[in-house]
Protein backbone atom coordinates (compact mmCIF):
# COMPACT_ATOMS: atom_id res chain seq x y z
CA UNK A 1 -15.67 3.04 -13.85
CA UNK A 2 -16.20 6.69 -13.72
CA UNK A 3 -14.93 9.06 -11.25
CA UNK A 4 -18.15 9.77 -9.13
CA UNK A 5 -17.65 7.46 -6.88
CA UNK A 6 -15.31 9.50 -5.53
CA UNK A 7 -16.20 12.01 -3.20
CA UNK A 8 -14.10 15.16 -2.51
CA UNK A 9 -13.29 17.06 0.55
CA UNK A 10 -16.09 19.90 -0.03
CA UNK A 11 -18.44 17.36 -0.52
CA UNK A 12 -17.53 14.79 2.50
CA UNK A 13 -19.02 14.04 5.73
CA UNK A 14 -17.34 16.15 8.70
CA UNK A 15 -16.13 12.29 9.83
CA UNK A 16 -14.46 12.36 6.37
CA UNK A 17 -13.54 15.83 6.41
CA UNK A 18 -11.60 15.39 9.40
CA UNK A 19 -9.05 12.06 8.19
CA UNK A 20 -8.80 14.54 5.02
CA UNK A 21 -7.45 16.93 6.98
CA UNK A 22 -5.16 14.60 9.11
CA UNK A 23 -3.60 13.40 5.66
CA UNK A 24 -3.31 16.58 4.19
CA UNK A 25 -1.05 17.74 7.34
CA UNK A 26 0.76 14.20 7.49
CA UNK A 27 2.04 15.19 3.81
CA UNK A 28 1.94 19.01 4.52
CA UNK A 29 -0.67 19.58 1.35
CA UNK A 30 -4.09 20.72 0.87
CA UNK A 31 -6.99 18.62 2.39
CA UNK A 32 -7.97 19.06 -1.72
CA UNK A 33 -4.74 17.17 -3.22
CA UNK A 34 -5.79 14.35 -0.95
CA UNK A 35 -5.34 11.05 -3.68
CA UNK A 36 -8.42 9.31 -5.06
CA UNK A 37 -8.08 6.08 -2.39
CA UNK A 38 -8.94 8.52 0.13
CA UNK A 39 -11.82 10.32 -1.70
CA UNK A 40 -13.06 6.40 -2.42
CA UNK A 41 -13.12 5.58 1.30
CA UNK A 42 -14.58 9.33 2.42
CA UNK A 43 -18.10 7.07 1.11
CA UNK A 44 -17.77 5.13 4.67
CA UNK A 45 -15.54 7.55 6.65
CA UNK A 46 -15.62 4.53 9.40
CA UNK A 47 -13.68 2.36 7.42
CA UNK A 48 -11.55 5.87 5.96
CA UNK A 49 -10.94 6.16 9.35
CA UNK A 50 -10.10 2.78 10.31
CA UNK A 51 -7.66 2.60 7.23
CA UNK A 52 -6.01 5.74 7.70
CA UNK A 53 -5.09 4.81 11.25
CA UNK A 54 -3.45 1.14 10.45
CA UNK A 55 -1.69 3.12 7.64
CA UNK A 56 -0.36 5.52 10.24
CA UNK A 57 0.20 2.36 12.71
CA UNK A 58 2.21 0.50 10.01
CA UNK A 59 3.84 1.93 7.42
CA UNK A 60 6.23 4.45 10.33
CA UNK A 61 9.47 3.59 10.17
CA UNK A 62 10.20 0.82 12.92
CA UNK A 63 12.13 -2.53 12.97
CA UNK A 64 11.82 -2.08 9.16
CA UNK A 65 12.41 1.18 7.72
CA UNK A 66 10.39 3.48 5.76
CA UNK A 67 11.73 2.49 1.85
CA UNK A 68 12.03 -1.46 2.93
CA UNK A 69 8.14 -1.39 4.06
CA UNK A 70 7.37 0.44 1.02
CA UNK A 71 9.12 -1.79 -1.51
CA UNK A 72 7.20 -4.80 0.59
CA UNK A 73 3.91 -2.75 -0.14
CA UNK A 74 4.94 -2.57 -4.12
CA UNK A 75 5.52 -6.24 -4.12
CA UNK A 76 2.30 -7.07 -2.25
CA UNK A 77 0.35 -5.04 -4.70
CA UNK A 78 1.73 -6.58 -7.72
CA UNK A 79 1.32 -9.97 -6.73
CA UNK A 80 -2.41 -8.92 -6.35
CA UNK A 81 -2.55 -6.72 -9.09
CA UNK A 82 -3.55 -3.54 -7.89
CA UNK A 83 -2.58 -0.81 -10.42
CA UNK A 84 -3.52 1.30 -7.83
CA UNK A 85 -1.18 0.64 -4.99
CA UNK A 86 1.50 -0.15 -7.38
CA UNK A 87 1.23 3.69 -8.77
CA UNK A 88 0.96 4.97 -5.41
CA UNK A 89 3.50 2.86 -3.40
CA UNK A 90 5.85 3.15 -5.92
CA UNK A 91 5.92 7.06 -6.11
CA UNK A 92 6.68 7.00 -2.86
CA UNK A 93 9.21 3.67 -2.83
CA UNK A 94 11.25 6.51 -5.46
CA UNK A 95 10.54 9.42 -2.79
CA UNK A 96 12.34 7.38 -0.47
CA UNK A 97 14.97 5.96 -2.56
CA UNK A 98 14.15 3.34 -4.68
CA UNK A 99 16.29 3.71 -7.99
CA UNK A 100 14.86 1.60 -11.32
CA UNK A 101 17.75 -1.02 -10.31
CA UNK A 102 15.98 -2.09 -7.08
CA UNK A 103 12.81 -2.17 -8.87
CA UNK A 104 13.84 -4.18 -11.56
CA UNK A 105 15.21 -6.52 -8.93
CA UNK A 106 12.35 -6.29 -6.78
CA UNK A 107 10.25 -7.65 -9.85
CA UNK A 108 12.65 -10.15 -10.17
CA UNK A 109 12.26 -11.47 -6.64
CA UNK A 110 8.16 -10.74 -6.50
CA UNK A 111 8.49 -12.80 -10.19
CA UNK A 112 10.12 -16.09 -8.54
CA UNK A 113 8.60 -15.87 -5.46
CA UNK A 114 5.20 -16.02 -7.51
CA UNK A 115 6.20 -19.24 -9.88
CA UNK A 116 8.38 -20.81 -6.62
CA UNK A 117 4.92 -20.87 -4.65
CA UNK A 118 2.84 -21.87 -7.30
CA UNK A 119 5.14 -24.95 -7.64
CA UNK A 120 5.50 -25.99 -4.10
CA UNK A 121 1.74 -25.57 -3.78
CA UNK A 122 0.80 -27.46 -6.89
CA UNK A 123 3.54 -30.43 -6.00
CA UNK A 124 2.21 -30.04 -2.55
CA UNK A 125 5.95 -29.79 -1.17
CA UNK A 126 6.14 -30.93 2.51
CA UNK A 127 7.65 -28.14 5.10
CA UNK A 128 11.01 -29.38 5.93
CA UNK A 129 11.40 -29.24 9.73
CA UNK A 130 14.55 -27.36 9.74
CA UNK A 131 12.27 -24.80 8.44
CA UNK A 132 9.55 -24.87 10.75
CA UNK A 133 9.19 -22.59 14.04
CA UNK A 134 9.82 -24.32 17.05
């Protein structure tokens, strides 16, 4: 796919214009350098909008911090197989700490996790109910 789907900051809507902005000051760059995800949503700054505020909403540090939610993001996005989000996520998982030893182990744990559920889905494995929530 070719890169004119994406629009850029000169060219976007002032609705788009204005999350640009509010990302480029989150990460204290030019509204320009904004990444491509961005300059795919700025083509319905609704949902750009919507997105950039449940990215702002969830990925703060909180009961979880900062690296942990970003390694959960990496693992999320290879299980689904987003080159994207594993590219992104992971530049930042190493801004915030993540050496190649936690991601090595972190594929180990995304890799069993993967052929775990696949099993207990395929053999249709009952929920114990020691497990289960009261």
């Amino acid at each position: 796919m070719s890169d004119t789907f994406l629009i850029e900051y000169d060219d976007a809507e002032p609705a788009a214009r204005a999350v640009f902005e509010e990302i480029a000051a989150a990460r204290g760059i030019d509204p320009r350098q904004v990444n491509n995800f961005w300059k795919a949503m700025a083509r319905h700054p609704a949902q750009m909008r919507r997105m950039w505020s449940n990215m702002k909403t969830v990925m703060v540090p909180g009961a979880l911090d900062a690296l942990t939610k970003e390694l959960i993001y990496v693992a999320v996005s290879v299980t689904n197989n987003c080159e994207y989000c594993i590219a992104s996520h992971g530049a930042q998982a190493r801004r915030r700490g993540m050496t190649e030893e936690m991601f090595g182990e972190l594929m180990a744990v995304v890799g069993l996790a993967n052929e775990t559920n696949r099993l207990a889905t395929g053999y249709r494995v009952p929920v114990d109910d020691a497990f289960k929530v009261p």
